[in-house]
Structures are given as C-alpha cells and as structure tokens.
PDB file of N, CA and C in Angstrom:
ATOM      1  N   UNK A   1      27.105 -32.218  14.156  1.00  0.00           N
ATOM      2  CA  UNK A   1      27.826 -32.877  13.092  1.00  0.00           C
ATOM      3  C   UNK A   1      27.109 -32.691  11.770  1.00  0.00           C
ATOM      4  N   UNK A   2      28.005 -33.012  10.817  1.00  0.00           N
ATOM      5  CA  UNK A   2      26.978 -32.857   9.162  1.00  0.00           C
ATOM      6  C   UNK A   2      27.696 -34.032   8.409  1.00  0.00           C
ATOM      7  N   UNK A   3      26.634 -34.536   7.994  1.00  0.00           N
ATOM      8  CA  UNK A   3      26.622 -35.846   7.331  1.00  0.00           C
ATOM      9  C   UNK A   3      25.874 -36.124   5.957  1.00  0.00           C
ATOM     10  N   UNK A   4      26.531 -36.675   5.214  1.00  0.00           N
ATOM     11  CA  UNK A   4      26.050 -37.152   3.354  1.00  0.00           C
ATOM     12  C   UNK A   4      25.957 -38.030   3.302  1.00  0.00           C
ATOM     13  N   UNK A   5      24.295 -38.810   2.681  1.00  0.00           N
ATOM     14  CA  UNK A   5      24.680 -40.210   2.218  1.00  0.00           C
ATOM     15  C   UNK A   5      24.174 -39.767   0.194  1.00  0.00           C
ATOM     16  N   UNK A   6      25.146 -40.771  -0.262  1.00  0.00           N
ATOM     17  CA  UNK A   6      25.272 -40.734  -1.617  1.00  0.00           C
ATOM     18  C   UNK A   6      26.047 -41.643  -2.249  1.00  0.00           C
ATOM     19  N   UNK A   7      26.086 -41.683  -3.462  1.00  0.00           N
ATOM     20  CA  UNK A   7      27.647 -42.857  -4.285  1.00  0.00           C
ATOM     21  C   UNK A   7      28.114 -41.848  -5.310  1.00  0.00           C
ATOM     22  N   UNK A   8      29.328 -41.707  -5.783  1.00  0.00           N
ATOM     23  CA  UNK A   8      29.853 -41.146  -6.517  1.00  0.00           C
ATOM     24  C   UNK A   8      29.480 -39.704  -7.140  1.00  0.00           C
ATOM     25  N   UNK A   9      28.975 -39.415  -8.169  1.00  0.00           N
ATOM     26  CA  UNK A   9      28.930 -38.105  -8.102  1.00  0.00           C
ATOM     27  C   UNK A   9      27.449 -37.368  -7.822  1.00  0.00           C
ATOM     28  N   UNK A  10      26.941 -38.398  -7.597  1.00  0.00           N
ATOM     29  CA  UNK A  10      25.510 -38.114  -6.623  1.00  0.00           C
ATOM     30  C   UNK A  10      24.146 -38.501  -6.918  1.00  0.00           C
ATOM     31  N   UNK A  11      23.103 -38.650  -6.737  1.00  0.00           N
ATOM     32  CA  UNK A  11      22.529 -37.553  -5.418  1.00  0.00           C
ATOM     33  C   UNK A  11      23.138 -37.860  -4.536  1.00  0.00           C
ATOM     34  N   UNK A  12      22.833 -36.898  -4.136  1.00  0.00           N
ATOM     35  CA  UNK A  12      23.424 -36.758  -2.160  1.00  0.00           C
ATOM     36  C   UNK A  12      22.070 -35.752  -1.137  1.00  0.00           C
ATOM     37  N   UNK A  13      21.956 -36.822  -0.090  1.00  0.00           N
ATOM     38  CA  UNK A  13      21.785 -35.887   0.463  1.00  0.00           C
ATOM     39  C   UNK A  13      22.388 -35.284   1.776  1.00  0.00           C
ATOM     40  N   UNK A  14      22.032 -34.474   2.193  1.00  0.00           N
ATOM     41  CA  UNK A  14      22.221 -33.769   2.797  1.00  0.00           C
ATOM     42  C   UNK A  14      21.829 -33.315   4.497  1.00  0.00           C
ATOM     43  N   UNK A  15      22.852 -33.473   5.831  1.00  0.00           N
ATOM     44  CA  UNK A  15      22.043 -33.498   7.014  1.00  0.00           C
ATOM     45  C   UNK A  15      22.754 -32.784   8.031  1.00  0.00           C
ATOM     46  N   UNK A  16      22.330 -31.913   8.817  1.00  0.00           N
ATOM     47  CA  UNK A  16      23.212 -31.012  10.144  1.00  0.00           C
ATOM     48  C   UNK A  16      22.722 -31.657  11.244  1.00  0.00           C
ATOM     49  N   UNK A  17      23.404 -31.880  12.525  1.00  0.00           N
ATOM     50  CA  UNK A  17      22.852 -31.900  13.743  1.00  0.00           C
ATOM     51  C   UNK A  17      23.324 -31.067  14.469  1.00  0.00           C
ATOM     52  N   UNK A  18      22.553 -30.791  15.579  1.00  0.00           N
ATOM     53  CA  UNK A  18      23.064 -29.572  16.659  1.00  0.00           C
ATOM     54  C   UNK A  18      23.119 -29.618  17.867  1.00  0.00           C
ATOM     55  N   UNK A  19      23.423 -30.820  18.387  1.00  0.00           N
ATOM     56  CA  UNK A  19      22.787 -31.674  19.618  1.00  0.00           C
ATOM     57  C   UNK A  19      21.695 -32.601  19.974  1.00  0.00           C
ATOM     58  N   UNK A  20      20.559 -32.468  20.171  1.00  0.00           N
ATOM     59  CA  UNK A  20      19.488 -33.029  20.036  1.00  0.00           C
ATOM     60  C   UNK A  20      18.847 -33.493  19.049  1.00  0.00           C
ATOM     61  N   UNK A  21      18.054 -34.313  19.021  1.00  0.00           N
ATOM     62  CA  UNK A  21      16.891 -34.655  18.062  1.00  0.00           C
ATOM     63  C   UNK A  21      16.138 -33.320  17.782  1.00  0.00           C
ATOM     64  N   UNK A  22      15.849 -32.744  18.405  1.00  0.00           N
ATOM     65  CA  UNK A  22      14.996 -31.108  18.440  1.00  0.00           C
ATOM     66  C   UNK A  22      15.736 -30.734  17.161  1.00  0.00           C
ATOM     67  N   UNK A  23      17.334 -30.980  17.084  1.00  0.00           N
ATOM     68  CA  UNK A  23      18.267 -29.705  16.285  1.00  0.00           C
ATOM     69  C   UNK A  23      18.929 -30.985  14.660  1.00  0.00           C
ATOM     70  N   UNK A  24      17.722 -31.819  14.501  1.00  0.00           N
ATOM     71  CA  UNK A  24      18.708 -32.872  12.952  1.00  0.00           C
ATOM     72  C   UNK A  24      17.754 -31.975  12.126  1.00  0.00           C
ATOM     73  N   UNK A  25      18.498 -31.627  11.342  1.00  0.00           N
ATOM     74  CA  UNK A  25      17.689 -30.769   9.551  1.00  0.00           C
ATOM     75  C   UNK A  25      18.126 -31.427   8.557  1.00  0.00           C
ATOM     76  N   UNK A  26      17.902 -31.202   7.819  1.00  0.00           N
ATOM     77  CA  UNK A  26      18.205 -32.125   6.456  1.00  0.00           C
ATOM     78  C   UNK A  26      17.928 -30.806   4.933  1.00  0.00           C
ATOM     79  N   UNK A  27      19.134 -30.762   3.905  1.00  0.00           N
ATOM     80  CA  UNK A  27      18.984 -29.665   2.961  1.00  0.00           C
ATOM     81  C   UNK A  27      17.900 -30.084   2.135  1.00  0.00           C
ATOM     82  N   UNK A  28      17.151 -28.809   1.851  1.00  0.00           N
ATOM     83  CA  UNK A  28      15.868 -29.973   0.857  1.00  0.00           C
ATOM     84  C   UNK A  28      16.690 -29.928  -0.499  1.00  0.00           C
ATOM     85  N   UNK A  29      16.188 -30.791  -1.050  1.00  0.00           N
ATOM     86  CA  UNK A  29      16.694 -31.257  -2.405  1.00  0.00           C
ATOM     87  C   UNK A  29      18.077 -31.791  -2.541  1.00  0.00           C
ATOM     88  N   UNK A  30      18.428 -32.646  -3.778  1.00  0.00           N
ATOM     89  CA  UNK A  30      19.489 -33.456  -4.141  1.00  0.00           C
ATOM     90  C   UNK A  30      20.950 -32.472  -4.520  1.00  0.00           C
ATOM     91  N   UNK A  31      21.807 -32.930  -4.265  1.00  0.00           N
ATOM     92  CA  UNK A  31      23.297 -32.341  -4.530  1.00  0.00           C
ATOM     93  C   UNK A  31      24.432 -32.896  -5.089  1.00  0.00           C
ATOM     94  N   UNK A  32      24.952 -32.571  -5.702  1.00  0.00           N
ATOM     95  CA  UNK A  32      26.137 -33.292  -6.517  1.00  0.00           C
ATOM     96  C   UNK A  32      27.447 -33.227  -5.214  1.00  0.00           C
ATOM     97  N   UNK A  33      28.375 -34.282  -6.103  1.00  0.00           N
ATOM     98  CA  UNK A  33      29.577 -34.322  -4.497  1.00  0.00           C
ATOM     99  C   UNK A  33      29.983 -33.421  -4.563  1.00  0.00           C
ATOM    100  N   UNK A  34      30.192 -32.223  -5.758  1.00  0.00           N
ATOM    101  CA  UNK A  34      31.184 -30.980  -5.489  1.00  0.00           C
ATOM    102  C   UNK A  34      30.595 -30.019  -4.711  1.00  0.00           C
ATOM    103  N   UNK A  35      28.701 -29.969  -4.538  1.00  0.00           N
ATOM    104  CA  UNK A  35      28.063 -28.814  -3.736  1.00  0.00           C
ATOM    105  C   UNK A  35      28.313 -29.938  -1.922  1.00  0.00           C
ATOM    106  N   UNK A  36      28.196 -30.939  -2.044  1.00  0.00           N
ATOM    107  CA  UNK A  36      28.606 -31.665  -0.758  1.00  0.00           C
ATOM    108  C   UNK A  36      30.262 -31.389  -0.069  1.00  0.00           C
ATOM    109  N   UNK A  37      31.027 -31.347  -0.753  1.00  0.00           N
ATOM    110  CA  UNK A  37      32.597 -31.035  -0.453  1.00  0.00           C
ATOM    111  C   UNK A  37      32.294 -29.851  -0.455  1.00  0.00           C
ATOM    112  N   UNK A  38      31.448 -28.811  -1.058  1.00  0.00           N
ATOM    113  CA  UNK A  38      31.694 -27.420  -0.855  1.00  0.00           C
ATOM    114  C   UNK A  38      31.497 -27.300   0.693  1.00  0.00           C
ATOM    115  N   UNK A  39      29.839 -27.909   1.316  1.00  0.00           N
ATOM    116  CA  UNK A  39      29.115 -27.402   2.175  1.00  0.00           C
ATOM    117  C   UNK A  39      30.529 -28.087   3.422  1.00  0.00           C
ATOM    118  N   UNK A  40      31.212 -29.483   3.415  1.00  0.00           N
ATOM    119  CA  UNK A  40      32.109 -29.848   4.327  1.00  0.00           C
ATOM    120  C   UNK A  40      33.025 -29.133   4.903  1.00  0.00           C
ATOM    121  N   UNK A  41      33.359 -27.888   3.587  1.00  0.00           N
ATOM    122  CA  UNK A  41      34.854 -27.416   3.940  1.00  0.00           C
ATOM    123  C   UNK A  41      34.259 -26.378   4.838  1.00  0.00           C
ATOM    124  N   UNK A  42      33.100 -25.549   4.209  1.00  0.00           N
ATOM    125  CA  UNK A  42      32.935 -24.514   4.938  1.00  0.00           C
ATOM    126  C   UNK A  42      32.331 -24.780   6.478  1.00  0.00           C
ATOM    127  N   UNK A  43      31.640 -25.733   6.465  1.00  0.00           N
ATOM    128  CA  UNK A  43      31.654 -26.703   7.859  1.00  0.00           C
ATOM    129  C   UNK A  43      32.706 -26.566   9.033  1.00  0.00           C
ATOM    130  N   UNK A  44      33.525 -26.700   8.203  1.00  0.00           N
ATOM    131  CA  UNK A  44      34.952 -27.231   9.042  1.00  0.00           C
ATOM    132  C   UNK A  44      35.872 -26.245   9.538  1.00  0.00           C
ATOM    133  N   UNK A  45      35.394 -25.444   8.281  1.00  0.00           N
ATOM    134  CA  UNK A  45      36.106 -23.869   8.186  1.00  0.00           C
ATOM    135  C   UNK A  45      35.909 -22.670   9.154  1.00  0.00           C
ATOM    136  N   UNK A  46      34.327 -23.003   9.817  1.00  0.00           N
ATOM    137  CA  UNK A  46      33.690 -22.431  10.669  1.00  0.00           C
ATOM    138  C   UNK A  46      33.044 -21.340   9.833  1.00  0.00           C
ATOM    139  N   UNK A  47      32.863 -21.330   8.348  1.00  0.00           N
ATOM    140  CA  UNK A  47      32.166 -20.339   7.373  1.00  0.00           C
ATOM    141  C   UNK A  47      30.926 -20.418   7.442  1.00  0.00           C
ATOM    142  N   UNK A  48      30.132 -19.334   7.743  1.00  0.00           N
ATOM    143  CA  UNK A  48      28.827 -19.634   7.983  1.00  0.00           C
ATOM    144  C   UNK A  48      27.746 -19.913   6.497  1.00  0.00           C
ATOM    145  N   UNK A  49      28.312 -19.984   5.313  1.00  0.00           N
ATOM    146  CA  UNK A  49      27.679 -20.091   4.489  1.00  0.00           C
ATOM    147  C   UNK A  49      27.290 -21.452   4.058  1.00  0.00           C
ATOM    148  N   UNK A  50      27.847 -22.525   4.739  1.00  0.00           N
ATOM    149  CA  UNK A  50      27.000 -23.835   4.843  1.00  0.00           C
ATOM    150  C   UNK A  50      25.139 -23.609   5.316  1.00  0.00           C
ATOM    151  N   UNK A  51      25.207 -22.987   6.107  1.00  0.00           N
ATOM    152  CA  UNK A  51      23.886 -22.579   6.620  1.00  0.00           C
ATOM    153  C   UNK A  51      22.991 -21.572   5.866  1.00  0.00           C
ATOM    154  N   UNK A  52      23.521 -20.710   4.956  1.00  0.00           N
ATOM    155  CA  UNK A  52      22.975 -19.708   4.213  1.00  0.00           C
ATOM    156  C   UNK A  52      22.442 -20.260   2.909  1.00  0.00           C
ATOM    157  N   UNK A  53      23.661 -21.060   2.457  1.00  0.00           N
ATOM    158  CA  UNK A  53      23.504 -21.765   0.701  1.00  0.00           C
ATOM    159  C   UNK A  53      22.968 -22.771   0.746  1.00  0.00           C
ATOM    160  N   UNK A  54      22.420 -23.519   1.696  1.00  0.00           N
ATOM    161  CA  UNK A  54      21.240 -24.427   1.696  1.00  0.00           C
ATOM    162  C   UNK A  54      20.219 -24.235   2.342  1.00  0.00           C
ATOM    163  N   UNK A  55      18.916 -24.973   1.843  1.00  0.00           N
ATOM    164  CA  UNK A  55      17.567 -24.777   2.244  1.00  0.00           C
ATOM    165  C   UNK A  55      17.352 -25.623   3.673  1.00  0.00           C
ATOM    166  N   UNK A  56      17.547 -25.551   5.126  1.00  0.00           N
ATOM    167  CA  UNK A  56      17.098 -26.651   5.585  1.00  0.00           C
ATOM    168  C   UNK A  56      16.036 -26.435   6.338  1.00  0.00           C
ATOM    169  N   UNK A  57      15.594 -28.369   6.494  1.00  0.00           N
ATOM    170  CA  UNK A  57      14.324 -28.303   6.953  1.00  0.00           C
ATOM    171  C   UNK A  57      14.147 -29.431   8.316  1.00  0.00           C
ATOM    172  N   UNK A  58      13.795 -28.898   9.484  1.00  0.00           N
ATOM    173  CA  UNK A  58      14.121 -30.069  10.171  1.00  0.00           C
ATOM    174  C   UNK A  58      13.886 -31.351  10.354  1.00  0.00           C
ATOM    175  N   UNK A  59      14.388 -32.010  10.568  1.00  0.00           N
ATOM    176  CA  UNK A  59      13.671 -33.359  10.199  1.00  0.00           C
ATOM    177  C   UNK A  59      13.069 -34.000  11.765  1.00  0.00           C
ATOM    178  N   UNK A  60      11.718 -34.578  11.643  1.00  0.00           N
ATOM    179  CA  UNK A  60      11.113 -35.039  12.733  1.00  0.00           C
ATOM    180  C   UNK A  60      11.759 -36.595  12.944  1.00  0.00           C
ATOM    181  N   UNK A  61      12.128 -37.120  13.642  1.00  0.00           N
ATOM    182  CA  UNK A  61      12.598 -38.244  13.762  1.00  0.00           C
ATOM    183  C   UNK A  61      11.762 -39.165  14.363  1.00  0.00           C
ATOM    184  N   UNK A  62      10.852 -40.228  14.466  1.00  0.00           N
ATOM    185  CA  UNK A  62      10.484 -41.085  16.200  1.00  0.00           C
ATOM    186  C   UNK A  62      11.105 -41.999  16.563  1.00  0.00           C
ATOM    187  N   UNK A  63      11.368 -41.761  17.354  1.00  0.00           N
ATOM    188  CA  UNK A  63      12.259 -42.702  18.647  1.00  0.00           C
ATOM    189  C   UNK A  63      11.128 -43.962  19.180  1.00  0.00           C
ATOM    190  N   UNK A  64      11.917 -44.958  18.602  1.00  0.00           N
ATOM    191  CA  UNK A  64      11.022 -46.304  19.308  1.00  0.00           C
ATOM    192  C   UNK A  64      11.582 -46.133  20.775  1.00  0.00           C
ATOM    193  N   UNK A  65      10.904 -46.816  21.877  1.00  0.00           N
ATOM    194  CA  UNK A  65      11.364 -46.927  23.103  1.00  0.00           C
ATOM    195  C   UNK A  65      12.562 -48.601  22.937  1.00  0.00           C
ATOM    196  N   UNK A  66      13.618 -48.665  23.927  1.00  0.00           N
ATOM    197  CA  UNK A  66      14.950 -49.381  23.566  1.00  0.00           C
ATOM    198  C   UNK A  66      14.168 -50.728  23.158  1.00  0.00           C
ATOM    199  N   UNK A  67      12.892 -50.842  24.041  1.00  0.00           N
ATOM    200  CA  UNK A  67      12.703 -52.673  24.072  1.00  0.00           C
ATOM    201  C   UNK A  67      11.479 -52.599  23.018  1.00  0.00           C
ATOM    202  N   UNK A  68      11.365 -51.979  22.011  1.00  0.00           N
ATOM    203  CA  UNK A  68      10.828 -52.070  20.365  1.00  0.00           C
ATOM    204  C   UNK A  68      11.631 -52.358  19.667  1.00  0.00           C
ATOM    205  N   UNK A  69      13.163 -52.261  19.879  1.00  0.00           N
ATOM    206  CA  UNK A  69      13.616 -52.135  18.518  1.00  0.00           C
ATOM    207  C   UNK A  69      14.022 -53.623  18.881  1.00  0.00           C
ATOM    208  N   UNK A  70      14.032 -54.658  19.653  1.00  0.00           N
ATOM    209  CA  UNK A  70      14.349 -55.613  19.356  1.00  0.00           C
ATOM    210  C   UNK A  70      13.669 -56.675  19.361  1.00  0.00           C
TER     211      UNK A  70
END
C-alpha cells in the first residue's frame, strides 16, 4: 500500500509498503499535494515511475511485544 500524511497543500510525507515490516520505505524529503496525487495515480496506474521519481529509504520500525503496548 502507499500512504501520505499531510494538511492541505503540504508537507507531506511520503510511505510504500510491500508486505512486511522488512518492505515499509518512506520518500526522503517533503512534498507538495500535487507531487503526492502525482505519485497516487501512477500507483494505481501500475506506472512504475512512483518508484523511480522518488528517493526511498526504508524505514526501520520496532515492534513492542502485544503486552507493552498496554
């Protein structure tokens, strides 16, 4: 999946997943909503230039075990 958090015409950033925790990246640097709607369509489009026209970098995540987080 690919996902944006942002408000109006931005920053935004920017995030792919590919299954696993192994596969979440994140685009480096900030984006306006029109380079965010760009990267969605081609997403959707199956255009591989979502993946070309941004920088990504993967992101390490840690996983608390279930009975930490509460």
């Amino acid at each position: 999946f690919m996902q944006a958090g942002g408000e109006d015409d931005g920053p935004y950033c920017l995030e792919y997943r590919d299954g696993d925790d192994e596969h979440h990246f994140r685009a480096a640097g900030e984006y306006h909503r029109d380079e965010v709607q760009k990267a969605f369509l081609w997403y959707l489009a199956g255009d591989p230039r979502w993946r070309t026209e941004f920088t990504w970098q993967k992101l390490n995540i840690e996983r608390k075990p279930w009975w930490k987080i509460w």
